[in-house]
N, C-alpha and C. Protein backbone atom coordinates (compact mmCIF):
# COMPACT_ATOMS: atom_id res chain seq x y z
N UNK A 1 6.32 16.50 -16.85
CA UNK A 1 4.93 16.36 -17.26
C UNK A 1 4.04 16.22 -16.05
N UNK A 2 3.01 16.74 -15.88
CA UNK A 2 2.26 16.63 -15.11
C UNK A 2 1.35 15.72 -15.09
N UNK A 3 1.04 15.08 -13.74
CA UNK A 3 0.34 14.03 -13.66
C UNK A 3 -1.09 14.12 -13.74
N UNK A 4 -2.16 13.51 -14.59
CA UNK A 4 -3.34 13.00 -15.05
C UNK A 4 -4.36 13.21 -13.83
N UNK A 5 -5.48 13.84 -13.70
CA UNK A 5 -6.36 13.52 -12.42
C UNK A 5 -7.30 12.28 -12.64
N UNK A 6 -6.93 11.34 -11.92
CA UNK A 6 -7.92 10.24 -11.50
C UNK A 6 -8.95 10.30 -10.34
N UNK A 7 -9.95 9.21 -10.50
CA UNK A 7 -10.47 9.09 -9.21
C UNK A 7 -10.89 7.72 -8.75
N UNK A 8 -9.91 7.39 -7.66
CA UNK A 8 -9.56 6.21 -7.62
C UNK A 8 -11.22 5.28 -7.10
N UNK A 9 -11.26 4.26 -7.97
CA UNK A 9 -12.67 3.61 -7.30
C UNK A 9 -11.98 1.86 -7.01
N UNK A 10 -12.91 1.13 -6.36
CA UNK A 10 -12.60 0.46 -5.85
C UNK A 10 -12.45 -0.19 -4.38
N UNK A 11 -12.18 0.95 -3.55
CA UNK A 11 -11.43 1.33 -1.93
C UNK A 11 -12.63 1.27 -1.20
N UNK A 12 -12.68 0.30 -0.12
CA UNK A 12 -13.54 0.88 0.63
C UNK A 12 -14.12 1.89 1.11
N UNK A 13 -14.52 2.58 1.68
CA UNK A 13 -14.81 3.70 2.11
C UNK A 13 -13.88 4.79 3.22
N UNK A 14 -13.65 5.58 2.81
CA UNK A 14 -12.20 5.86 3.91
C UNK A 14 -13.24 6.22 5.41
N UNK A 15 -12.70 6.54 6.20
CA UNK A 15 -13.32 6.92 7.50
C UNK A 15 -13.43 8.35 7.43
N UNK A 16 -13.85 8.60 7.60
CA UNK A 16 -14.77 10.57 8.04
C UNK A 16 -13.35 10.81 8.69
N UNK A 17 -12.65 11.73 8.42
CA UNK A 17 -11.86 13.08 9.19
C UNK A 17 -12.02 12.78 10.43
N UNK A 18 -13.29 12.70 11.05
CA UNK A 18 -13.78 13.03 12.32
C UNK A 18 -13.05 12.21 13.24
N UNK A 19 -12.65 10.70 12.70
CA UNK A 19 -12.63 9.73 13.37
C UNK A 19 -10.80 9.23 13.25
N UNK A 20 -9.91 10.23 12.48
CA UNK A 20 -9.03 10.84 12.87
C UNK A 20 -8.25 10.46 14.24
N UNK A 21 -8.45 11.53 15.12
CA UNK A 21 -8.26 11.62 16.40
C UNK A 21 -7.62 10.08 16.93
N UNK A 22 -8.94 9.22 16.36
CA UNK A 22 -9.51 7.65 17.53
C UNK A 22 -8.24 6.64 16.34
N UNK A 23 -8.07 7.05 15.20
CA UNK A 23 -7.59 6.08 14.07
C UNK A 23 -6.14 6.45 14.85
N UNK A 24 -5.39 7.87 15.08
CA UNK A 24 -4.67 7.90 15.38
C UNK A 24 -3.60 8.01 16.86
N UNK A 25 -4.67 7.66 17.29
CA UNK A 25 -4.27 7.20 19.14
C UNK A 25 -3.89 5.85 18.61
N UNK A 26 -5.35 5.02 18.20
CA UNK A 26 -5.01 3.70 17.51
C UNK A 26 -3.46 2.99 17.26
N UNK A 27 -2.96 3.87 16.54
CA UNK A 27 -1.85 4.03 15.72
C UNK A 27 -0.57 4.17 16.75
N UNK A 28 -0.58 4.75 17.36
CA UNK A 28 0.28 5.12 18.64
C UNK A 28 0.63 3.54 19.39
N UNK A 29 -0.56 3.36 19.86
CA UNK A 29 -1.01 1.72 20.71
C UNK A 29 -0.39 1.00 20.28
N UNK A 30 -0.64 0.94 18.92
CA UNK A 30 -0.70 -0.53 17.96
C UNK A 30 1.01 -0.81 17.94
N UNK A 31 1.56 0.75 17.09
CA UNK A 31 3.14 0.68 17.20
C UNK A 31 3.75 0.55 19.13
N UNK A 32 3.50 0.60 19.87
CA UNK A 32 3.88 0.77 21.34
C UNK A 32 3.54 -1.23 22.11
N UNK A 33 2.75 -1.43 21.88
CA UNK A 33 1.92 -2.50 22.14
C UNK A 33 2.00 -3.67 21.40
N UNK A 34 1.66 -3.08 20.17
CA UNK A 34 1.43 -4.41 19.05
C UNK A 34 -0.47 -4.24 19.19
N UNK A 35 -0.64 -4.91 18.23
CA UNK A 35 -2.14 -4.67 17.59
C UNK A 35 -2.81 -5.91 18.90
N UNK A 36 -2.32 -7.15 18.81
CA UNK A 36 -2.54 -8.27 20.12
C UNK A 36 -2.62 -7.48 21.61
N UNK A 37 -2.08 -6.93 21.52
CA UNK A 37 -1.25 -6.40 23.30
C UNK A 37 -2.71 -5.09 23.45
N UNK A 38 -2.99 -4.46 22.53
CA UNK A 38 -3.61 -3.49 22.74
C UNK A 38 -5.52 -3.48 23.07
N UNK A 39 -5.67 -2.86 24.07
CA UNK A 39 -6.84 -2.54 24.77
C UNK A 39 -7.72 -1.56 24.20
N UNK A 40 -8.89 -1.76 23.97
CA UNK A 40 -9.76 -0.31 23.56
C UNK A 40 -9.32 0.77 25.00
N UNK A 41 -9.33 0.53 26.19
CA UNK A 41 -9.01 1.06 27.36
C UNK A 41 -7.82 1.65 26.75
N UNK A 42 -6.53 0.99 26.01
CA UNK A 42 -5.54 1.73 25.93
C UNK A 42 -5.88 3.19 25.19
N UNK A 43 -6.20 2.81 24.19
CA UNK A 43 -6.74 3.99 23.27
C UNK A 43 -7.38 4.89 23.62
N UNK A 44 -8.44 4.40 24.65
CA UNK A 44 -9.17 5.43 25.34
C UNK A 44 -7.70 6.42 25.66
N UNK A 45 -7.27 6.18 27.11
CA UNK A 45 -6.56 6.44 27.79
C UNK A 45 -5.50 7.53 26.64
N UNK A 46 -4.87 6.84 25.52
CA UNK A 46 -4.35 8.20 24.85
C UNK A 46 -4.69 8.87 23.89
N UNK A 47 -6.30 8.89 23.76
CA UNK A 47 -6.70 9.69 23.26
C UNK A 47 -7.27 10.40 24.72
N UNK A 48 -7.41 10.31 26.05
CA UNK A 48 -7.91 11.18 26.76
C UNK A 48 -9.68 11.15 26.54
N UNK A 49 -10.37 10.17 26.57
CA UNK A 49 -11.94 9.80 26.93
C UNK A 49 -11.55 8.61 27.24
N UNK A 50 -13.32 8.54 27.65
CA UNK A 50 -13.42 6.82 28.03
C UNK A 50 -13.78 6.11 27.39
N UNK A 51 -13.84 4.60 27.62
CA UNK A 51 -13.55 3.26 26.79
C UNK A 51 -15.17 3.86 25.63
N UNK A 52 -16.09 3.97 26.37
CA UNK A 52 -17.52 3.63 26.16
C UNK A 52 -17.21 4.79 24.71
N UNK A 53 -16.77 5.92 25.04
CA UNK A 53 -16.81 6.79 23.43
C UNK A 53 -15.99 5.91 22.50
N UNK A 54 -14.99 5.63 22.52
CA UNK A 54 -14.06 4.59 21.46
C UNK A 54 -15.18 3.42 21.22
N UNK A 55 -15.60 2.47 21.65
CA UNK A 55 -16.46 1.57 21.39
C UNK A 55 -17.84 2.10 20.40
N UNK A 56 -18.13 3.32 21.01
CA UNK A 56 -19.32 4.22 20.11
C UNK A 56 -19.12 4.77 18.45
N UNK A 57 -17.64 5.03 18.50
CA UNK A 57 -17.35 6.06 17.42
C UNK A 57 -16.48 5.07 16.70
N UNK A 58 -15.40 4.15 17.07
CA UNK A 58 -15.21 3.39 16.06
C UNK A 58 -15.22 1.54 16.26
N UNK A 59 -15.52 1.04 17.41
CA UNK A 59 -15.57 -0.47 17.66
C UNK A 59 -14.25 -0.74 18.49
N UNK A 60 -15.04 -1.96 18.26
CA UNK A 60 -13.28 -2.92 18.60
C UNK A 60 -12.30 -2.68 18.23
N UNK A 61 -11.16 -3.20 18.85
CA UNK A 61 -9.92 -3.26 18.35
C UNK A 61 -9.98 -3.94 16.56
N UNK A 62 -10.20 -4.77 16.64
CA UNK A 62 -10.22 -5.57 15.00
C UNK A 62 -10.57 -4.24 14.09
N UNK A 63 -11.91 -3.73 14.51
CA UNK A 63 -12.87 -3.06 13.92
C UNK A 63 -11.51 -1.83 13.45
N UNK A 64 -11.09 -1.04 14.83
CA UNK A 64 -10.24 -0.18 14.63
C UNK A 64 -9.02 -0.56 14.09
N UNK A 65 -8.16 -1.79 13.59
CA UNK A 65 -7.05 -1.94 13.02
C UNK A 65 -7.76 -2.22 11.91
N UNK A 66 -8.81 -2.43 11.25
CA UNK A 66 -9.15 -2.33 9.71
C UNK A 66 -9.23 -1.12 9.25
N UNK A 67 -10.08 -0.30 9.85
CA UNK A 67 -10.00 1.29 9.92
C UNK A 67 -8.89 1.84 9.42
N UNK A 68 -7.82 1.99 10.51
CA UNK A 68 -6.91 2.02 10.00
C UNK A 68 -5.82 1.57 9.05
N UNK A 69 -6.22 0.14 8.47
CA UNK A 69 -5.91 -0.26 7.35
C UNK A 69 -6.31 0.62 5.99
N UNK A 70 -7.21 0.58 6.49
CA UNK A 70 -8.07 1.27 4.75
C UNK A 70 -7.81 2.56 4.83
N UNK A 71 -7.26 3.58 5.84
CA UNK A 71 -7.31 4.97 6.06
C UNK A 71 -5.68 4.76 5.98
N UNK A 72 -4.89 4.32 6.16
CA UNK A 72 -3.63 4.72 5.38
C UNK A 72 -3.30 3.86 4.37
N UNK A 73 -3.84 2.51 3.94
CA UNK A 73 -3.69 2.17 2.39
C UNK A 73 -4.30 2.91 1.31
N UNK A 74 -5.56 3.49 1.71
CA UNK A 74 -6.15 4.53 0.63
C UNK A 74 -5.19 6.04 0.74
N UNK A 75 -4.88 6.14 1.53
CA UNK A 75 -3.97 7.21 1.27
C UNK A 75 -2.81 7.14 0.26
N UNK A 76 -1.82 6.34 0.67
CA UNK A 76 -1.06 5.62 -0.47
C UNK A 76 -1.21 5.36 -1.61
N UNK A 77 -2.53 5.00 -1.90
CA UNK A 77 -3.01 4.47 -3.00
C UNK A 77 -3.12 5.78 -3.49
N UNK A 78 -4.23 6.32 -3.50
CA UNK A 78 -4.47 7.42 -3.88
C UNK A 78 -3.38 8.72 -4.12
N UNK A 79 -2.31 8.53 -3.54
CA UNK A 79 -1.27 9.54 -3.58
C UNK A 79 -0.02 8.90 -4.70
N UNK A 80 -0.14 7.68 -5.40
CA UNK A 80 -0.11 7.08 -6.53
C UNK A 80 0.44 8.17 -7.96
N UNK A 81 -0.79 8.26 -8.46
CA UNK A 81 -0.71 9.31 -9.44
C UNK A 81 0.37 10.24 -9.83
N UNK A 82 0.51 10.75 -8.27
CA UNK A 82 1.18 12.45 -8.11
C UNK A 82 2.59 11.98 -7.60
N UNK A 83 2.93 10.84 -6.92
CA UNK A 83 4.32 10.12 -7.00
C UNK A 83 5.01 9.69 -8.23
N UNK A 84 4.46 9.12 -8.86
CA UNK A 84 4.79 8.34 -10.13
C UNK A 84 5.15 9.48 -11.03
N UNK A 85 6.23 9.02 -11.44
CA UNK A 85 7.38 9.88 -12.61
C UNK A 85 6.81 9.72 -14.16
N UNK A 86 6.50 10.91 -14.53
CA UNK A 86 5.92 10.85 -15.96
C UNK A 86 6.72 11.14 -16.88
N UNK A 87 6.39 10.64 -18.00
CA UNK A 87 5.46 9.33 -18.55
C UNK A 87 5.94 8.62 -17.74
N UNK A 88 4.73 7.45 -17.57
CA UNK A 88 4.58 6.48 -16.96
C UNK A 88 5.66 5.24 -17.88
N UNK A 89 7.08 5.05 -16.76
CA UNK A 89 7.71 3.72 -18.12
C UNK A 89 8.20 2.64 -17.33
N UNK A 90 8.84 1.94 -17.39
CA UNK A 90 9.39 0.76 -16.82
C UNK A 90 9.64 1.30 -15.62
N UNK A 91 11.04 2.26 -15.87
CA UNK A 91 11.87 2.66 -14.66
C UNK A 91 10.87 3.37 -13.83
N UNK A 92 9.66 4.26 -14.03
CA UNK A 92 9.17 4.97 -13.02
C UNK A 92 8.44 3.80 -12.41
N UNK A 93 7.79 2.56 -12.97
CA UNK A 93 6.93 1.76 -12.23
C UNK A 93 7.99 1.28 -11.33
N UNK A 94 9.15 0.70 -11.30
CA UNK A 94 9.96 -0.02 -10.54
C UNK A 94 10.63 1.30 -9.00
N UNK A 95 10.58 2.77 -9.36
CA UNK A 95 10.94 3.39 -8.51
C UNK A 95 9.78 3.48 -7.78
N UNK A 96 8.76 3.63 -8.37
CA UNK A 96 7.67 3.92 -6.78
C UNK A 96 7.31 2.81 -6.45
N UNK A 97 7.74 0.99 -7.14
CA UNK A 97 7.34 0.38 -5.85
C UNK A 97 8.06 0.39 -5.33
N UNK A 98 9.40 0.41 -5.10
CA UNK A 98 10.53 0.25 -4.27
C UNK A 98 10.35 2.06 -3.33
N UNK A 99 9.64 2.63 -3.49
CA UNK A 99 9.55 3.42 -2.73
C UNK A 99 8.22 3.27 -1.78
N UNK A 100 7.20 2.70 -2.37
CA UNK A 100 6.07 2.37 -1.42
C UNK A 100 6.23 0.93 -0.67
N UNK A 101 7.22 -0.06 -1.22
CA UNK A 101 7.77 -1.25 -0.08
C UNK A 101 8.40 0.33 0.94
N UNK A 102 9.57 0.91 0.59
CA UNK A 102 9.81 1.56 1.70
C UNK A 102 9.43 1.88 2.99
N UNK A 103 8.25 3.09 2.18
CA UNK A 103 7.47 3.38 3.41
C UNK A 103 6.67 2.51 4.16
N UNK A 104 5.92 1.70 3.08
CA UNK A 104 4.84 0.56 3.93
C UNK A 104 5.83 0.17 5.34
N UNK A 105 7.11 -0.24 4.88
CA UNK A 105 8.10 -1.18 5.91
C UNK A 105 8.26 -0.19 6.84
N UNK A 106 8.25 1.02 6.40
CA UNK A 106 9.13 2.07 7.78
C UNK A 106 7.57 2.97 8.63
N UNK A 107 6.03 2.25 8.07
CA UNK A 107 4.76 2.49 9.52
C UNK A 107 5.42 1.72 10.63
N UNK A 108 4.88 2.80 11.25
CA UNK A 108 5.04 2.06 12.90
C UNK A 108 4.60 0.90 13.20
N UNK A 109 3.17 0.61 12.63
CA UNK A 109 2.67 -0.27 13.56
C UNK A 109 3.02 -1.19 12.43
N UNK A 110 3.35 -1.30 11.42
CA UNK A 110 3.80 -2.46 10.33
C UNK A 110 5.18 -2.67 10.84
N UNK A 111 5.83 -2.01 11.30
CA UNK A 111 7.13 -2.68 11.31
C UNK A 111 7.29 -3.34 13.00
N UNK A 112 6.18 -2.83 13.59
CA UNK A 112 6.03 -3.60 15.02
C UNK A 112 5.34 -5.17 14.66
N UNK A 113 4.32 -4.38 14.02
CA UNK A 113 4.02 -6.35 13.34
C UNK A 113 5.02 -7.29 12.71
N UNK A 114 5.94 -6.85 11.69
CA UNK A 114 6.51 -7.51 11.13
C UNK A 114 7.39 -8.15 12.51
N UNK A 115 7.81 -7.16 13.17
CA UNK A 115 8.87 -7.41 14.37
C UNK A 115 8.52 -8.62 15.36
N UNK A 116 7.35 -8.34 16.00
CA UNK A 116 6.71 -9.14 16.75
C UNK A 116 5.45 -10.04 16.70
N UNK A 117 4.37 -9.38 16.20
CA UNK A 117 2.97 -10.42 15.07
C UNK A 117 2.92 -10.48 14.29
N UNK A 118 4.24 -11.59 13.76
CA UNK A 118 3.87 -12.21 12.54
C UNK A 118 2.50 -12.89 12.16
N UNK A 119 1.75 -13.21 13.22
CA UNK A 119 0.69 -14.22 12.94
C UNK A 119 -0.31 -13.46 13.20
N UNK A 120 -0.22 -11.61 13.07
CA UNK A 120 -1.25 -10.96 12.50
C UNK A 120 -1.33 -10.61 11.04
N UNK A 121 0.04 -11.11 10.33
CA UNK A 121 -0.20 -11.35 8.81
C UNK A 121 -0.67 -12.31 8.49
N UNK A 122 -0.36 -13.57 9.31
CA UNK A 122 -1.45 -14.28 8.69
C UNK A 122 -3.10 -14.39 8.55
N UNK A 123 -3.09 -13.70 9.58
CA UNK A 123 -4.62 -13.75 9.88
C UNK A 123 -5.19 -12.60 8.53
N UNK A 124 -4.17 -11.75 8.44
CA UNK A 124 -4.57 -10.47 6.90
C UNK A 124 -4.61 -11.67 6.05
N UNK A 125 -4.05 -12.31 5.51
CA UNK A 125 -3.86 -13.18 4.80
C UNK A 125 -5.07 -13.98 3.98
N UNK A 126 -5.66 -14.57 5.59
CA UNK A 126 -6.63 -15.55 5.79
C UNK A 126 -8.19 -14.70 5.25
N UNK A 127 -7.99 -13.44 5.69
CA UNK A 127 -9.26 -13.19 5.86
C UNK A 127 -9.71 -11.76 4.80
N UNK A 128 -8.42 -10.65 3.97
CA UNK A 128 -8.39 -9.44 3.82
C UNK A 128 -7.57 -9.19 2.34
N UNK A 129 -6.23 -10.13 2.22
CA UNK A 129 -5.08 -9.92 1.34
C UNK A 129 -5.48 -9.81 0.01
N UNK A 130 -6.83 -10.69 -0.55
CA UNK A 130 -7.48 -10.66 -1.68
C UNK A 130 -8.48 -9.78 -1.47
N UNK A 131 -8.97 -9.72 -0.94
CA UNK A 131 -10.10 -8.24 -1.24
C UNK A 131 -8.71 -6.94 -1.61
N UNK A 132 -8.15 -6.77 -0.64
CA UNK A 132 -7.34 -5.72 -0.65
C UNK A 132 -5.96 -5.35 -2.04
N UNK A 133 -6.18 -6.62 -2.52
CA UNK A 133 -5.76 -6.91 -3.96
C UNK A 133 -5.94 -6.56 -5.04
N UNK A 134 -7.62 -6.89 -4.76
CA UNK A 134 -8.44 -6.12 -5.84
C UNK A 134 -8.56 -5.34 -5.97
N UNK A 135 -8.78 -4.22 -4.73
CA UNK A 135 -9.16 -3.13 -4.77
C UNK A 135 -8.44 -2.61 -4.94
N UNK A 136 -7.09 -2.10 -5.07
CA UNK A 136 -5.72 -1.86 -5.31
C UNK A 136 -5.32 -2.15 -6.65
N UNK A 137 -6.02 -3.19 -7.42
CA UNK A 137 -5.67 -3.50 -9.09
C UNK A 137 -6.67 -2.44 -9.53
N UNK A 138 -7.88 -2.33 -9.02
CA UNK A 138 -9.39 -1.56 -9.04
C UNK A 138 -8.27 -0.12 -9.71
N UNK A 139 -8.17 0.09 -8.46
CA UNK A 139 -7.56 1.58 -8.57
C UNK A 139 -6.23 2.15 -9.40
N UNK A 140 -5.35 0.94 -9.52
CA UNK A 140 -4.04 1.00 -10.92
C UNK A 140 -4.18 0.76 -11.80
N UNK A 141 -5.04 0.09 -12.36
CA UNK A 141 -5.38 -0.57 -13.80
C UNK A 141 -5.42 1.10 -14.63
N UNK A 142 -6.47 2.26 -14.33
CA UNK A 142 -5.65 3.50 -15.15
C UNK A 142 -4.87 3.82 -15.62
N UNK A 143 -3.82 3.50 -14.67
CA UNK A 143 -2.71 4.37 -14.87
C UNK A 143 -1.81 3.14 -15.87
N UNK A 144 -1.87 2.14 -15.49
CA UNK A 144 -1.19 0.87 -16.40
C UNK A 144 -1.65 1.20 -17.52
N UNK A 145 -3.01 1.23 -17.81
CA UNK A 145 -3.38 1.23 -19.30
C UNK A 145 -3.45 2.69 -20.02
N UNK A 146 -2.88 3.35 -18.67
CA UNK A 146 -2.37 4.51 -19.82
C UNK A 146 -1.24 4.51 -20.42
N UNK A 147 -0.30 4.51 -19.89
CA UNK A 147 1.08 3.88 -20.09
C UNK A 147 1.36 3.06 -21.33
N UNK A 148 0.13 1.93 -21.36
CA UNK A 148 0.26 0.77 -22.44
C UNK A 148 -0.22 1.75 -23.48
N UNK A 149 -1.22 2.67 -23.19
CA UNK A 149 -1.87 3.46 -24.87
C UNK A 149 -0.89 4.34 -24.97
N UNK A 150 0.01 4.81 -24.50
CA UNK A 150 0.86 5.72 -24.83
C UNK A 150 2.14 4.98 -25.55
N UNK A 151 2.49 3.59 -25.28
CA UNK A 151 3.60 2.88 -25.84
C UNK A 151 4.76 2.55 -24.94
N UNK A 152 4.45 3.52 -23.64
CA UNK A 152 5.76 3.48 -22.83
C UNK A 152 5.85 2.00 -21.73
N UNK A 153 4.76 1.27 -21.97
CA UNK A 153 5.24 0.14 -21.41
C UNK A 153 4.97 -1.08 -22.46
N UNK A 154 5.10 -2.43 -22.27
CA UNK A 154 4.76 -2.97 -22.65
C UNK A 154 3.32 -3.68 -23.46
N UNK A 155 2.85 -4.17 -23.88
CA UNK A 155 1.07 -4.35 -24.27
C UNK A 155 0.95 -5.94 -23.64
N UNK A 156 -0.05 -5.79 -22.71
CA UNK A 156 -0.18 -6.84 -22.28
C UNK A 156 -1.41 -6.40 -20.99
N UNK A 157 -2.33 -7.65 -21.12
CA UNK A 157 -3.53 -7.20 -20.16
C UNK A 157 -3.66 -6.27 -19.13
N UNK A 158 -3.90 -5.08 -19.09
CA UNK A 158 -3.39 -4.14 -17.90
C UNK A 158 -3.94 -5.13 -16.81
N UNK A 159 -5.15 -5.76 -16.32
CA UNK A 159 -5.79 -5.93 -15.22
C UNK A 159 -4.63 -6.86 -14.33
N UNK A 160 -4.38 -8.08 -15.58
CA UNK A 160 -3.31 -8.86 -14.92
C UNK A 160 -1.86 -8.22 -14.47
N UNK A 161 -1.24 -8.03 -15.64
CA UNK A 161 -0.15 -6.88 -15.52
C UNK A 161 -0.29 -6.07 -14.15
N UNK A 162 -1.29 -5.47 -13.23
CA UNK A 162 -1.49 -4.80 -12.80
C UNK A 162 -1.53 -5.79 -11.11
N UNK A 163 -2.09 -6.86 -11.28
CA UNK A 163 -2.63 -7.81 -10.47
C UNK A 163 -1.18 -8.40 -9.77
N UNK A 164 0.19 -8.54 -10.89
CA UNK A 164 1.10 -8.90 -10.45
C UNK A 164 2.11 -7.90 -9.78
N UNK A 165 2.05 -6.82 -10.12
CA UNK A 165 2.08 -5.42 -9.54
C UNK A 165 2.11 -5.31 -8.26
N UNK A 166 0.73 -5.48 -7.91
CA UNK A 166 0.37 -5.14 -6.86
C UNK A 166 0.91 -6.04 -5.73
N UNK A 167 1.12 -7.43 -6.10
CA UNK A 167 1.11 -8.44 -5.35
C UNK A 167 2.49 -9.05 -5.31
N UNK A 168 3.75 -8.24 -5.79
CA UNK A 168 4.76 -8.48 -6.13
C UNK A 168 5.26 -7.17 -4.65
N UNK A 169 4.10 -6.04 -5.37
CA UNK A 169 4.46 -4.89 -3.85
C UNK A 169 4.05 -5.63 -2.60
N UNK A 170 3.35 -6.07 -2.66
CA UNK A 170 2.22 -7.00 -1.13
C UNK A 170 3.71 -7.48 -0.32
N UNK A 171 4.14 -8.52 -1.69
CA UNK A 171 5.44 -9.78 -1.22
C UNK A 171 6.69 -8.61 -0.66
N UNK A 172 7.26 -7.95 -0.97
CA UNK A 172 8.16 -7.16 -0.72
C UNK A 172 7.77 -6.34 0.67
N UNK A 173 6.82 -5.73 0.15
CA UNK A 173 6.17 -5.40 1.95
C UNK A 173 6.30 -6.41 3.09
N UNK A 174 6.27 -7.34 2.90
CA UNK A 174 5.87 -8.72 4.33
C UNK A 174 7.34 -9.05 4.35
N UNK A 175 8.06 -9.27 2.77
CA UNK A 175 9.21 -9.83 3.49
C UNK A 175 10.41 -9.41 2.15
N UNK A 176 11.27 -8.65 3.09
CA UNK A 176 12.19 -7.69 2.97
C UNK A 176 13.19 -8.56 1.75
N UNK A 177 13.41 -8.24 0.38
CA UNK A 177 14.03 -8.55 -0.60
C UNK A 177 15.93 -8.67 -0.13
N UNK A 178 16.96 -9.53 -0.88
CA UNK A 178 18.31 -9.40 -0.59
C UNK A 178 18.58 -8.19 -1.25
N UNK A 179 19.50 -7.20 -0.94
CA UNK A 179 19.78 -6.01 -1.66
C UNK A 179 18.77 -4.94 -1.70
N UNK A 180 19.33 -3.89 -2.85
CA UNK A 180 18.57 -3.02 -3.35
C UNK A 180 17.21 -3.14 -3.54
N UNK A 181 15.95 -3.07 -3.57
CA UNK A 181 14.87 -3.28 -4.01
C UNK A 181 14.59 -2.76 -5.25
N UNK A 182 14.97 -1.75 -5.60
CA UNK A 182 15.24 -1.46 -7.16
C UNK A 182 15.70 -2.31 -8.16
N UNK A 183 17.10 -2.95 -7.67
CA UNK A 183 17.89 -3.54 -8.41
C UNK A 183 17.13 -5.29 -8.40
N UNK A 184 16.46 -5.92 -7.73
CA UNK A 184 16.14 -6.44 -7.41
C UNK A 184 14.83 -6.48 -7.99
N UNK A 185 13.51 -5.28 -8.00
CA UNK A 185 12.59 -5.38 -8.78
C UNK A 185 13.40 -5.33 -10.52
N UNK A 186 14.35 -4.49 -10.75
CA UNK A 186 14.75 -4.56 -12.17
C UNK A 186 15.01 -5.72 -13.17
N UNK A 187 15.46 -6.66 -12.32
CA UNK A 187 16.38 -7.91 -12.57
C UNK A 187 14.76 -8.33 -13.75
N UNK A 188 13.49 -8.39 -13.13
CA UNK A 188 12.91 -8.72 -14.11
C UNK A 188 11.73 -7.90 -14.46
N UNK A 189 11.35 -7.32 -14.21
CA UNK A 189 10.50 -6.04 -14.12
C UNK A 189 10.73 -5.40 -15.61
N UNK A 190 12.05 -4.83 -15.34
CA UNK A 190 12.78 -3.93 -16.72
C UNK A 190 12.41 -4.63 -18.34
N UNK A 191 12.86 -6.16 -18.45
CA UNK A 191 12.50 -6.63 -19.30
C UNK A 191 10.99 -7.08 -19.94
N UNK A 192 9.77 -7.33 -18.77
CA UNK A 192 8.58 -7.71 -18.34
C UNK A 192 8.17 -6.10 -19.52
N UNK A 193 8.23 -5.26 -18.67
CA UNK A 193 7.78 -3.88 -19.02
C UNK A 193 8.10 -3.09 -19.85
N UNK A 194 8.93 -3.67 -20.64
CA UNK A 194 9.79 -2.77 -21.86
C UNK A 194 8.89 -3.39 -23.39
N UNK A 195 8.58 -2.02 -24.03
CA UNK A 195 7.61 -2.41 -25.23
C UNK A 195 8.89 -3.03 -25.99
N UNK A 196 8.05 -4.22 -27.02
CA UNK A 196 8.96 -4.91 -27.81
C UNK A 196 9.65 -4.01 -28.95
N UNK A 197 11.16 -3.94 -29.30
CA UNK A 197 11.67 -3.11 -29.67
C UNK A 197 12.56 -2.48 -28.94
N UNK A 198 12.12 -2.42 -27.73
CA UNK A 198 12.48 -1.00 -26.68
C UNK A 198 13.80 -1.23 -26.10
N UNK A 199 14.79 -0.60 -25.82
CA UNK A 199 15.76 -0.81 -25.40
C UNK A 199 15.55 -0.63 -23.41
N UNK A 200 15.56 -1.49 -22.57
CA UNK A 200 15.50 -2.29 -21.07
C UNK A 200 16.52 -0.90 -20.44
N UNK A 201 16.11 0.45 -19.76
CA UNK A 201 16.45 1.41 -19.49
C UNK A 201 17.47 0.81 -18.04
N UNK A 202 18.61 1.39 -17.60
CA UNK A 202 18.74 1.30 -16.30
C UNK A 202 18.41 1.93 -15.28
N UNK A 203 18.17 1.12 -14.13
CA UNK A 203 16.97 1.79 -13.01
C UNK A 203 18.38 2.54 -12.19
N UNK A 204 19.63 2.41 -12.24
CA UNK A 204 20.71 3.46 -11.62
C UNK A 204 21.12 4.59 -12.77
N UNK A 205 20.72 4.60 -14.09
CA UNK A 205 21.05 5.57 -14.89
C UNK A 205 19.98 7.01 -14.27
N UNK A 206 21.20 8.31 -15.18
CA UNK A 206 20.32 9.42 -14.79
C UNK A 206 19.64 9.48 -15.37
């Protein structure tokens, strides 16, 4: 079945194409360096200009690791839809988060953070983790409450339903589950998400 066109609202504003180039030198640094360690000078330097254009076109360092926050979480987000296994049912919600913990864990510069600045999660934490929550429930609550009008999941508040979702993916992202992550989201997920009646599918069945 083919997947539904949405349009995800919620998301900050992604960055212009243009700014590309500067997001992804960024990106280079951040994984090489760490997001702490890194210099607008660095960035200059591999993107090939000087400091003064990076400072012009996208800011500071902070400035540029939010940037790049929102320019590959909206990507993700948005690429949602067309991942997700239709109909939308228990087992497909539990495979794409265990596939978006994946990838989140295997960015460069996320798995340099996790590695070495831990105490640049906290500072996400302190200052970003709930906005970025919302906006992320903003943008799934669709697809949850399509799912619920179709029967294939459970009935139960999409917003919340959706809220724990998201923030169940957040927890798994920061810190790496024992085992399978499948088997592991299933344990309670499967039952959570199964309409009453429904027989609790297995997430290793074909």
């Amino acid at each position: 079945m083919e997947s539904p066109v949405f349009t995800i609202q919620g998301l900050p504003p992604v960055p212009p194409p243009a700014l590309d180039p500067y997001l992804d030198a960024a990106s280079r640094c951040f994984a090489r360096y760490g997001i702490r360690r890194t210099s607008v000078q660095d960035v200059a330097q591999e993107l090939g200009v000087n400091r003064t254009t990076v400072y012009r076109q996208v800011g500071t360092i902070e400035q540029l690791s939010m940037l790049l926050t929102v320019r590959d979480g909206s990507r993700v987000i948005n690429s949602l839809p067309e991942r997700i296994s239709w109909p939308i049912g228990p087992r497909s919600v539990i495979e794409l988060i265990a596939a978006v913990v994946a990838e989140a864990r295997a960015h460069p510069v996320l798995a340099k953070i996790l590695a070495d600045e831990r105490d640049v999660i906290g500072a996400f934490f302190a200052s970003d983790s709930l906005r970025f929550t919302e906006q992320a429930t903003t943008a799934i609550v669709p697809l949850v409450a399509l799912a619920m009008s179709a029967g294939n999941i459970a009935r139960r508040d999409p917003v919340i339903l959706t809220q724990w979702l998201v923030r169940i993916t957040l927890s798994l992202v920061l810190t790496d589950p024992p085992g399978d992550v499948a088997e592991f989201l299933a344990e309670l997920l499967l039952p959570a998400l199964t309409p009453v009646g429904g027989q609790p599918p297995s997430v290793t069945s074909g």
